[in-house]
Protein backbone atom coordinates (compact mmCIF):
# COMPACT_ATOMS: atom_id res chain seq x y z
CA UNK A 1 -93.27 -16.51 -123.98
CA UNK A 2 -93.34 -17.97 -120.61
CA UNK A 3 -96.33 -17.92 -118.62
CA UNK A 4 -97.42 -18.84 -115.04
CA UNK A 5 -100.75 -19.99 -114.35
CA UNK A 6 -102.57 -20.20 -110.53
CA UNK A 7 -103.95 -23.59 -110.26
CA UNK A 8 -107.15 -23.61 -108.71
CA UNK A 9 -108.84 -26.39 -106.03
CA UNK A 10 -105.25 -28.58 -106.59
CA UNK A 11 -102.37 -29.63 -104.69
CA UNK A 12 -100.34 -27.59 -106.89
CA UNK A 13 -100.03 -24.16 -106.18
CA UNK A 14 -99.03 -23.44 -109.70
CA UNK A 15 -97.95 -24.08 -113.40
CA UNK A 16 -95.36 -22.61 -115.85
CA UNK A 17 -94.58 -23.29 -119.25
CA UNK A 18 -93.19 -21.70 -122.57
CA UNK A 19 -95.69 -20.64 -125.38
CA UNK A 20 -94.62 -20.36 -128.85
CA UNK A 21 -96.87 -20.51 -131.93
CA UNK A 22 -99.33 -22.83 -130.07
CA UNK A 23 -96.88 -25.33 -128.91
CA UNK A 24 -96.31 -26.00 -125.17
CA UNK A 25 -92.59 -26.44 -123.62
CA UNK A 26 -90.78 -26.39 -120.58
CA UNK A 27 -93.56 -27.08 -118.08
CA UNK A 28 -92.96 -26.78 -114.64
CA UNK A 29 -95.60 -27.51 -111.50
CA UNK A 30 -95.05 -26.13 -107.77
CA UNK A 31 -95.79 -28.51 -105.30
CA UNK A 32 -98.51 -31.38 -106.06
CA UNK A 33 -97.32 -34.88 -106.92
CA UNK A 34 -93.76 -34.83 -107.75
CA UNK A 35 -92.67 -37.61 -109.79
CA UNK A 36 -96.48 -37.87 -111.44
CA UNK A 37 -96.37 -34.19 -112.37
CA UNK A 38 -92.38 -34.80 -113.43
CA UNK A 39 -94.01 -36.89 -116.25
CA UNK A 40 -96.78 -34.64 -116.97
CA UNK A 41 -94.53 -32.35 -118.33
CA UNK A 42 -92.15 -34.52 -120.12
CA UNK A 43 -95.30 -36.25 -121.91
CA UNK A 44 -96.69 -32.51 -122.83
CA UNK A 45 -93.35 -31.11 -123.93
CA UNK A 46 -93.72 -30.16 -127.49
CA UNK A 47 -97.45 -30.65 -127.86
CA UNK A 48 -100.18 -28.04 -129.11
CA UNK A 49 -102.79 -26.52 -126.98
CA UNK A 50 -105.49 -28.19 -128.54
CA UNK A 51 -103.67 -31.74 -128.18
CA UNK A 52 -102.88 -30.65 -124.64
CA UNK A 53 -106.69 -29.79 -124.32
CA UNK A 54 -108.17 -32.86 -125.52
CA UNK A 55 -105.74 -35.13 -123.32
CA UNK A 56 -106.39 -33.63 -120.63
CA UNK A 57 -109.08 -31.82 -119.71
CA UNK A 58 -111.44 -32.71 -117.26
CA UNK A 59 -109.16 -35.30 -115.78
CA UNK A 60 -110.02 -35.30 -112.22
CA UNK A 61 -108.68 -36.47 -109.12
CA UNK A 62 -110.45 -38.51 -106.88
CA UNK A 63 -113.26 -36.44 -104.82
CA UNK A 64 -111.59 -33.18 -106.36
CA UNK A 65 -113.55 -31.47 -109.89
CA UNK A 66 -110.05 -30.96 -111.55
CA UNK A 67 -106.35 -32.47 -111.07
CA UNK A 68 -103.50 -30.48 -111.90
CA UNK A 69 -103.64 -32.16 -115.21
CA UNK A 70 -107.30 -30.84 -116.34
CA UNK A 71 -105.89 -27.27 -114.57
CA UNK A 72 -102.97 -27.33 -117.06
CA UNK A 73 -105.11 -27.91 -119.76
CA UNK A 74 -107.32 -24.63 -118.44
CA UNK A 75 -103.81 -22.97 -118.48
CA UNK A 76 -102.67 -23.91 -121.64
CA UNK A 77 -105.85 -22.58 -123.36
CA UNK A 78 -106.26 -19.23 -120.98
CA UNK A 79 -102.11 -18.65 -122.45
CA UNK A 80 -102.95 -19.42 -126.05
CA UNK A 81 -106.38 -16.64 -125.62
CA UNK A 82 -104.07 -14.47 -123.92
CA UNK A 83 -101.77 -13.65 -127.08
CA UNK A 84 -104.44 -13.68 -129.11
């Protein structure tokens, strides 16, 4: 399932990915850091949620309380509640 997240306090206006049986694929960021985000998602690609989670969440960036890596570990977990 692909699913689109609104990233929150970020440069990156948002975050897509494909969800299948917990594992994370295909991510995709709009706008942000372009070549940092670029390897982001080819790091990520074919992780789980929780791995994803534990990486990355509550990464910040400096003065900011989130980066767009702790937001697509928010993501990644809202996606995985969501087919629950």
């Amino acid at each position: 399932m692909r699913y689109t997240y609104t990233t929150k306090g970020v440069c990156s206006r948002s975050i897509s990915f494909d969800i299948n049986d917990n594992v994370i694929t295909n991510v995709s960021f709009v706008g942000g850091c372009d070549g940092n985000l670029k390897a982001v998602s080819k790091l990520v690609n074919g992780m789980t949620v929780d791995q994803i989670e534990s990486i990355l969440r509550g990464n910040l960036c400096g003065y900011k309380n989130t980066s767009c890596a702790d937001q697509l570990a928010i993501a990644v977990r809202e996606a995985a509640e969501s087919q629950k």
